[in-house]
Protein backbone atom coordinates (compact mmCIF):
# COMPACT_ATOMS: atom_id res chain seq x y z
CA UNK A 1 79.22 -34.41 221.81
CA UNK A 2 78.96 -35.65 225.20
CA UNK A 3 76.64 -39.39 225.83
CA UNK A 4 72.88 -38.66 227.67
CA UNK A 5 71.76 -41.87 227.99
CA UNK A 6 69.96 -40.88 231.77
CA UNK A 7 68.37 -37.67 231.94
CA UNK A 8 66.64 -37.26 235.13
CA UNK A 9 62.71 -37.23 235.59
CA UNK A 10 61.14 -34.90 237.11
CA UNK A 11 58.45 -36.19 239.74
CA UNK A 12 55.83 -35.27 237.53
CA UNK A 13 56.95 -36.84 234.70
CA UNK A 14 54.80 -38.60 231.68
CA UNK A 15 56.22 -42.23 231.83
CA UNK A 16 56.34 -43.84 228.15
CA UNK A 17 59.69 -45.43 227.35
CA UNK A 18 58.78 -49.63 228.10
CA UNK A 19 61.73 -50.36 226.44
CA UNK A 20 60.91 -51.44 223.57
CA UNK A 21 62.75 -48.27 221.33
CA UNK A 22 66.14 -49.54 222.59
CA UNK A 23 69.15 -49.89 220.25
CA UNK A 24 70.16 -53.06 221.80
CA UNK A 25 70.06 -56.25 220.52
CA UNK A 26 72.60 -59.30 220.53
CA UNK A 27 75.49 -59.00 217.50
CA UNK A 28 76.89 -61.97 215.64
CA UNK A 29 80.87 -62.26 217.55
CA UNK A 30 83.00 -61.15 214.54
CA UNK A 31 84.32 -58.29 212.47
CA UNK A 32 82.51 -54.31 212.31
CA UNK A 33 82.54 -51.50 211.75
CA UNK A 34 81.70 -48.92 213.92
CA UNK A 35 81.19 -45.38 214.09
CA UNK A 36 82.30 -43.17 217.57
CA UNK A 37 78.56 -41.63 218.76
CA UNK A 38 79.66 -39.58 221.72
CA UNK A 39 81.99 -39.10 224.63
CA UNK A 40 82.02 -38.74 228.41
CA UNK A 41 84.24 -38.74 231.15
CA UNK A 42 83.94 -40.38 234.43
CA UNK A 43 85.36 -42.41 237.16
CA UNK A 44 84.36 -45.66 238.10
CA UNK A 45 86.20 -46.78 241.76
CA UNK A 46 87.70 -43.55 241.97
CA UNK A 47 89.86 -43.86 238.48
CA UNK A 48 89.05 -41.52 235.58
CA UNK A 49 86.94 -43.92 232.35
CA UNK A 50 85.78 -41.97 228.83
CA UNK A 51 82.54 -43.83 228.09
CA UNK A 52 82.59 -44.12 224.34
CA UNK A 53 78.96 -44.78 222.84
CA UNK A 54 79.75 -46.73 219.44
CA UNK A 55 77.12 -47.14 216.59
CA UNK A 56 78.01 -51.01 215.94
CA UNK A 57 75.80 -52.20 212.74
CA UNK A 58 72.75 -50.01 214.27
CA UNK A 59 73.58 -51.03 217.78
CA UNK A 60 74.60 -48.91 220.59
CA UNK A 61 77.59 -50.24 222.36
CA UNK A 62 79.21 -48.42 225.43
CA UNK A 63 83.12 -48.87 225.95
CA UNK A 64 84.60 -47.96 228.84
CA UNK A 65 88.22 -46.59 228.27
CA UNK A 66 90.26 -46.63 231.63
CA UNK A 67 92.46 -43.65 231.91
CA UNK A 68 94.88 -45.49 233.14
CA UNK A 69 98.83 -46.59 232.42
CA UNK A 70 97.64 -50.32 232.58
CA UNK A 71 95.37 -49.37 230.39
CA UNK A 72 97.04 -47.22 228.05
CA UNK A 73 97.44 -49.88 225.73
CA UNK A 74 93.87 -50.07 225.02
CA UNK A 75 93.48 -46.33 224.63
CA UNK A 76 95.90 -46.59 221.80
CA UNK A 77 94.27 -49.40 220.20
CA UNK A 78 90.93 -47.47 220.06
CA UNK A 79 93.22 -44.12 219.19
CA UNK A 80 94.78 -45.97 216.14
CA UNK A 81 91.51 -47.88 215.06
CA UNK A 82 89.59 -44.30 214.48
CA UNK A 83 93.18 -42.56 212.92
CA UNK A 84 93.72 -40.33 215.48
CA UNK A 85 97.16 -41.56 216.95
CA UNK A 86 100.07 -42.45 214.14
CA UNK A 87 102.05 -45.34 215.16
CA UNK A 88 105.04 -43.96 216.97
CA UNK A 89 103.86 -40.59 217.93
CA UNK A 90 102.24 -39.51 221.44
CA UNK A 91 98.55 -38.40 221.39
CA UNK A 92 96.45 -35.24 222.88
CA UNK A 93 93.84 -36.44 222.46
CA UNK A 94 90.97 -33.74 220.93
CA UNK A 95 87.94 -35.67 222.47
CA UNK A 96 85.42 -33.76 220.15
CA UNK A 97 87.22 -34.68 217.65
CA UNK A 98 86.80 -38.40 217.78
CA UNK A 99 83.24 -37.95 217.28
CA UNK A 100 81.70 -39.32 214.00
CA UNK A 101 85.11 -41.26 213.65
CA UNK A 102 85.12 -44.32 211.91
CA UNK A 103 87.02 -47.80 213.07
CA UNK A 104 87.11 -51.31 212.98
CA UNK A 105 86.56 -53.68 215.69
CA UNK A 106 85.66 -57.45 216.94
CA UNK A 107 82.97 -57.93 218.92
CA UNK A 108 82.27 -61.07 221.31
CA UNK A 109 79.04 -62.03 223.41
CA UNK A 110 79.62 -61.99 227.15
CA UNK A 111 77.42 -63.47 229.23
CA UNK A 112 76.18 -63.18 232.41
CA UNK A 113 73.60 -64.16 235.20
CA UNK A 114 71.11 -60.98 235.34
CA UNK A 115 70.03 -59.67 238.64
CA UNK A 116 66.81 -62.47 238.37
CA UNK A 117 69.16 -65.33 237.68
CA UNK A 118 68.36 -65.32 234.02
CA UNK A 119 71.05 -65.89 231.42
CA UNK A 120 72.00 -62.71 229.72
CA UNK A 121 74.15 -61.51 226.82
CA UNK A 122 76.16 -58.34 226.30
CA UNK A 123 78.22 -57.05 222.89
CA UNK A 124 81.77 -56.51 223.67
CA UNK A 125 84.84 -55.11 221.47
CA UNK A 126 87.71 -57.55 222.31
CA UNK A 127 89.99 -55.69 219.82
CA UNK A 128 90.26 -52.51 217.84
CA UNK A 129 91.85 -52.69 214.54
CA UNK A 130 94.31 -51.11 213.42
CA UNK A 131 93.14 -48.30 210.56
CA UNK A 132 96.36 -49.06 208.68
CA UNK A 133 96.50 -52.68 208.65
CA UNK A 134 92.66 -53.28 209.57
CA UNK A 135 91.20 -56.49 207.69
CA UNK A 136 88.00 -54.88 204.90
CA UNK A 137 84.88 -56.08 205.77
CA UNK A 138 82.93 -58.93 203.75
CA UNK A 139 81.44 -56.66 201.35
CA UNK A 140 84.32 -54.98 200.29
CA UNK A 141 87.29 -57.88 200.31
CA UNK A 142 87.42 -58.86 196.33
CA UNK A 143 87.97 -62.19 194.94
CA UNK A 144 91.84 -63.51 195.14
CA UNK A 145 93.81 -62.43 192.19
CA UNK A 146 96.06 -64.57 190.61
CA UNK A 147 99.14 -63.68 188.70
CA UNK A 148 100.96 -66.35 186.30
C-alpha cells in the first residue's frame, strides 16, 4: 500500500478541500501506539527515504526513514518496534508487509517558524520501542503486585 497524499489536479478541477478534513492536529509528547498506514520510497538530496505514514491516536504522522548506513540504526528501531526484524538477525525487508503493523513509539512537539513567521508545531517519533521490551500503554499497565 503505497502513501497518496498529492494527487495531481487537473486544470479543470472542482476545488473543495479548505483544509479543514485534515488528520493533523498537535499530540500530547509521550508514549503511543501506532499503526504503519502505508509506504513509499523516495530520495530526498539525492539519498533513497521510505516515507512511512503512521496512524498515531487518529493522527497522521509521516516518518522519513533514510536508507542509509548512518541511518541504519533507525531503520532497525522502526523494524523491531513493528516485529519484523528479531534482535540479532539481518532483515529483507517485505515493505508490503509492514503495512497494518502495529508498534510503539514516543512522540515530541517540534517547533518551528512557518513560512509567515508564525510559531508552528509538528508531531515527531523520537524513539521506536522495542516490541519485546516495549513499556504497555496507560490503559493496559495493572496495579503493582506485591508478594510477602
Amino acid at each position: 500500500m503505497a502513501i497518496n497524499n498529492d494527487e495531481i489536479l487537473s486544470w479543470d478541477a472542482v476545488i473543495e478541500d479548505e483544509g479543514s478534513a485534515s488528520s493533523w492536529r498537535p499530540l500530547e509528547p509521550g508514549d503511543y501506539d501506532f499503526t504503519v498506514m502505508g509506504t513509499r520510497r523516495t530520495e530526498i538530496n539525492g539519498k533513497p527515504v521510505l516515507e512511512v505514514e503512521l496512524d498515531i491516536d487518529g493522527v497522521t504522522v509521516t516518518e522519513r526513514l533514510f536508507w542509509t548506513t548512518k541511518a541504519e540504526w533507525k531503520i532497525s528501531a522502526f523494524a523491531l518496534s513493528i516485529g519484523v526484524k528479531k534482535h540479532g538477525e539481518p532483515l529483507k525487508p517485505d515493505f508490503n508487509d509492514w503495512v497494518t503493523r502495529k508498534g510503539r513509539c514516543k512522540v515530541i512537539n517540534e517547533e518551528f517558524k512557518g513560512r509567515d513567521g508564525s510559531d508552528m508545531k509538528s508531531n515527531r517519533v523520537s524513539r521506536y520501542y522495542d516490541r519485546e521490551v516495549s513499556p504497555a500503554a496507560p490503559a493496559a499497565s495493572a496495579a503493582p503486585k506485591f508478594s510477602l
